[in-house]
C-alpha atoms as a PDB file:
ATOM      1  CA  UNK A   1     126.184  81.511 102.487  1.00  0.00           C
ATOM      2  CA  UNK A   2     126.848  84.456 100.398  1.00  0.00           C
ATOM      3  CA  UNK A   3     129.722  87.008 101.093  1.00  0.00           C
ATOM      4  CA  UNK A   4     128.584  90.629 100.016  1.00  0.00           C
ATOM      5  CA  UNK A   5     131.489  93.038  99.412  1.00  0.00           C
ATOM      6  CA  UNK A   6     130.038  96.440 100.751  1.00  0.00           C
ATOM      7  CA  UNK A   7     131.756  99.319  99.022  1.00  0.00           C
ATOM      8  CA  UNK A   8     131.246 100.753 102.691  1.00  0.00           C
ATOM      9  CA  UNK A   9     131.880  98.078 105.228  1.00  0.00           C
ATOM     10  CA  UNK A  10     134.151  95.392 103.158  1.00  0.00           C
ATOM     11  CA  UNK A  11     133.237  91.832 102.533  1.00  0.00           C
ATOM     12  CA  UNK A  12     130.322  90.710 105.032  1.00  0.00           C
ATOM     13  CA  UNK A  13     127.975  87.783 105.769  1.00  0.00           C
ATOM     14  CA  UNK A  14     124.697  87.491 104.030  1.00  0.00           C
ATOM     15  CA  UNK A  15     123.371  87.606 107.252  1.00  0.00           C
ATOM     16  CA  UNK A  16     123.994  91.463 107.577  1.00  0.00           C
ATOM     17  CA  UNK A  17     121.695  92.065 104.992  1.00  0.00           C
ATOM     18  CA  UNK A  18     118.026  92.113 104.194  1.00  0.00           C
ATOM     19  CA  UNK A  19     116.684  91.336 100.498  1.00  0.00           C
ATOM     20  CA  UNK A  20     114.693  94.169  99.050  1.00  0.00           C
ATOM     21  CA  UNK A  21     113.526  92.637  95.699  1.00  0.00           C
ATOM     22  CA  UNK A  22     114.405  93.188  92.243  1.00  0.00           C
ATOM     23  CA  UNK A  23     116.522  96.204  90.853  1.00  0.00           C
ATOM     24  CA  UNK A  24     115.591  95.407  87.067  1.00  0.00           C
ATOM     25  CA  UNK A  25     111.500  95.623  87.593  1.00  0.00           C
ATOM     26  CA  UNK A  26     110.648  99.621  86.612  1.00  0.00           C
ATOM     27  CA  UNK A  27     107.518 101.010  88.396  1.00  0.00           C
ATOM     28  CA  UNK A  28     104.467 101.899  86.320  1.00  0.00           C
ATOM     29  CA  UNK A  29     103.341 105.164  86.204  1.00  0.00           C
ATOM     30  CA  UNK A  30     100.603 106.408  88.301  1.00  0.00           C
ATOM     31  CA  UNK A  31      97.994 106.442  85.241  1.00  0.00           C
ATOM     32  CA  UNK A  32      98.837 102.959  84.184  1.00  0.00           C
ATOM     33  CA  UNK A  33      95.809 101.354  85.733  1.00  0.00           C
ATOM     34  CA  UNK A  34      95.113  98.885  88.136  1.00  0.00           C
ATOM     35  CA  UNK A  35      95.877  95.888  85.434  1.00  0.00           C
ATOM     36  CA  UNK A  36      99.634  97.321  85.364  1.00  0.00           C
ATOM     37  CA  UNK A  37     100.351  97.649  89.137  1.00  0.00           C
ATOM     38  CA  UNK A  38      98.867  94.255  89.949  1.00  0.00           C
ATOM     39  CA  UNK A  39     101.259  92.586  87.071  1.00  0.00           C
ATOM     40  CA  UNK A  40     104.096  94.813  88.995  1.00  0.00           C
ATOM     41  CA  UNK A  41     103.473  93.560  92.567  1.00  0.00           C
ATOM     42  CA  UNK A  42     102.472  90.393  91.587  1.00  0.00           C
ATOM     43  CA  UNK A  43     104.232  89.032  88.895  1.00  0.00           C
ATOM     44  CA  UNK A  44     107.856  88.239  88.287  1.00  0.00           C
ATOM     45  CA  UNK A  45     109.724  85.706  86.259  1.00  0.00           C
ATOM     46  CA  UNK A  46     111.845  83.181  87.106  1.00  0.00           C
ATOM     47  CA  UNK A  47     114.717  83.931  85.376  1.00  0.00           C
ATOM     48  CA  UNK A  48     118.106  81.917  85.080  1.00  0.00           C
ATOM     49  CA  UNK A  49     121.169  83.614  85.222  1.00  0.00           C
ATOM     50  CA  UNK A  50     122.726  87.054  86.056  1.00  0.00           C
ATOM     51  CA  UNK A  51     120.127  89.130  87.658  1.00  0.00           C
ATOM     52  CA  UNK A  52     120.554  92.529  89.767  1.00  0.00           C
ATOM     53  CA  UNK A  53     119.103  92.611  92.908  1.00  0.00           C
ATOM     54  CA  UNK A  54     118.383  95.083  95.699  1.00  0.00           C
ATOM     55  CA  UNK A  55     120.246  94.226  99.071  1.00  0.00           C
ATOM     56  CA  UNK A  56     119.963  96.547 102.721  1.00  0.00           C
ATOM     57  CA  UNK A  57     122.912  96.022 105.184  1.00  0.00           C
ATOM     58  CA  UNK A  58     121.106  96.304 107.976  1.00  0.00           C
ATOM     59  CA  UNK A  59     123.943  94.896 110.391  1.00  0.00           C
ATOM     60  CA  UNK A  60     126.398  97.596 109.242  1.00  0.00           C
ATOM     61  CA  UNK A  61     126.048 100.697 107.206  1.00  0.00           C
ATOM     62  CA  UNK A  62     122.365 100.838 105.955  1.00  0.00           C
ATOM     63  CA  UNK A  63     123.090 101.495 102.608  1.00  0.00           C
ATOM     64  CA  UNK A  64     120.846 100.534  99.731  1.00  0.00           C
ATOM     65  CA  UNK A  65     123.159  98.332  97.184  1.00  0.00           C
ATOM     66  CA  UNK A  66     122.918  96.975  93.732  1.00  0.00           C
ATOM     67  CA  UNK A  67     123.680  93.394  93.623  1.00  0.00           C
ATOM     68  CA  UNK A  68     124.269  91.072  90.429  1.00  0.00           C
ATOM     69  CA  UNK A  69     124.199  88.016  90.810  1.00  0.00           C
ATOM     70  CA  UNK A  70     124.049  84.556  89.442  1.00  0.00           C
ATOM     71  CA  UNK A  71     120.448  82.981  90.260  1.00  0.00           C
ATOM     72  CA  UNK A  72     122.479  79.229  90.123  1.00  0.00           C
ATOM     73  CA  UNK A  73     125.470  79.645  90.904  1.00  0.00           C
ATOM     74  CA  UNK A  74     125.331  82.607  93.752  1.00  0.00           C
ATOM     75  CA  UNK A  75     128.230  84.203  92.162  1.00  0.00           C
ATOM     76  CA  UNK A  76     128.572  88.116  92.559  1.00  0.00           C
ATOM     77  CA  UNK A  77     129.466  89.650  89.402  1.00  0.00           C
ATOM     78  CA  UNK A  78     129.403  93.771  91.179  1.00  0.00           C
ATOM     79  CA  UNK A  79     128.053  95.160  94.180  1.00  0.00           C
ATOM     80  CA  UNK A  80     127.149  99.247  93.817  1.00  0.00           C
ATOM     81  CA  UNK A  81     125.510 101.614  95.719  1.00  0.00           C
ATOM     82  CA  UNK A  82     122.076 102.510  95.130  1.00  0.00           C
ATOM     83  CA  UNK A  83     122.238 105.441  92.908  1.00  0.00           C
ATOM     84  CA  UNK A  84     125.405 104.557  90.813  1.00  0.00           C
ATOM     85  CA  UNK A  85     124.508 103.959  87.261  1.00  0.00           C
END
């Protein structure tokens, strides 16, 4: 089980929180085309190592986090919230 340290709430369960998908994939713009939204929604790559991740904590504060972590290992490298660089 993972152990997520909220900068609001502390360290927590994984079981507080809700996956919301990958913080590294950039939305296309709205001219792009259909080709380029379908390769957005649908796509994604498998990818070993560190990788930053969106995470909710729903059983606490609600806040939106950054998450990087390691795809093998489950190490946390940082947690941040949502609109920190």
């Amino acid at each position: 089980m993972l152990r997520i340290g909220c900068p609001w709430c502390g360290v927590r369960d994984e079981t507080e929180f809700r996956y919301r998908g990958d913080a590294s994939r950039i939305r296309p713009s709205a001219d792009a085309g259909p080709a380029a939204f379908a390769a957005y929604v649908y796509e994604r790559d498998n990818a070993l190592g560190w990788h930053a991740e969106w995470w909710l904590h729903v059983g606490g504060c609600r806040q939106l986090l950054k998450v990087v972590r390691h795809t093998l290992t489950h190490e946390i490298r940082s947690v941040s919230a949502a609109g920190d660089p």
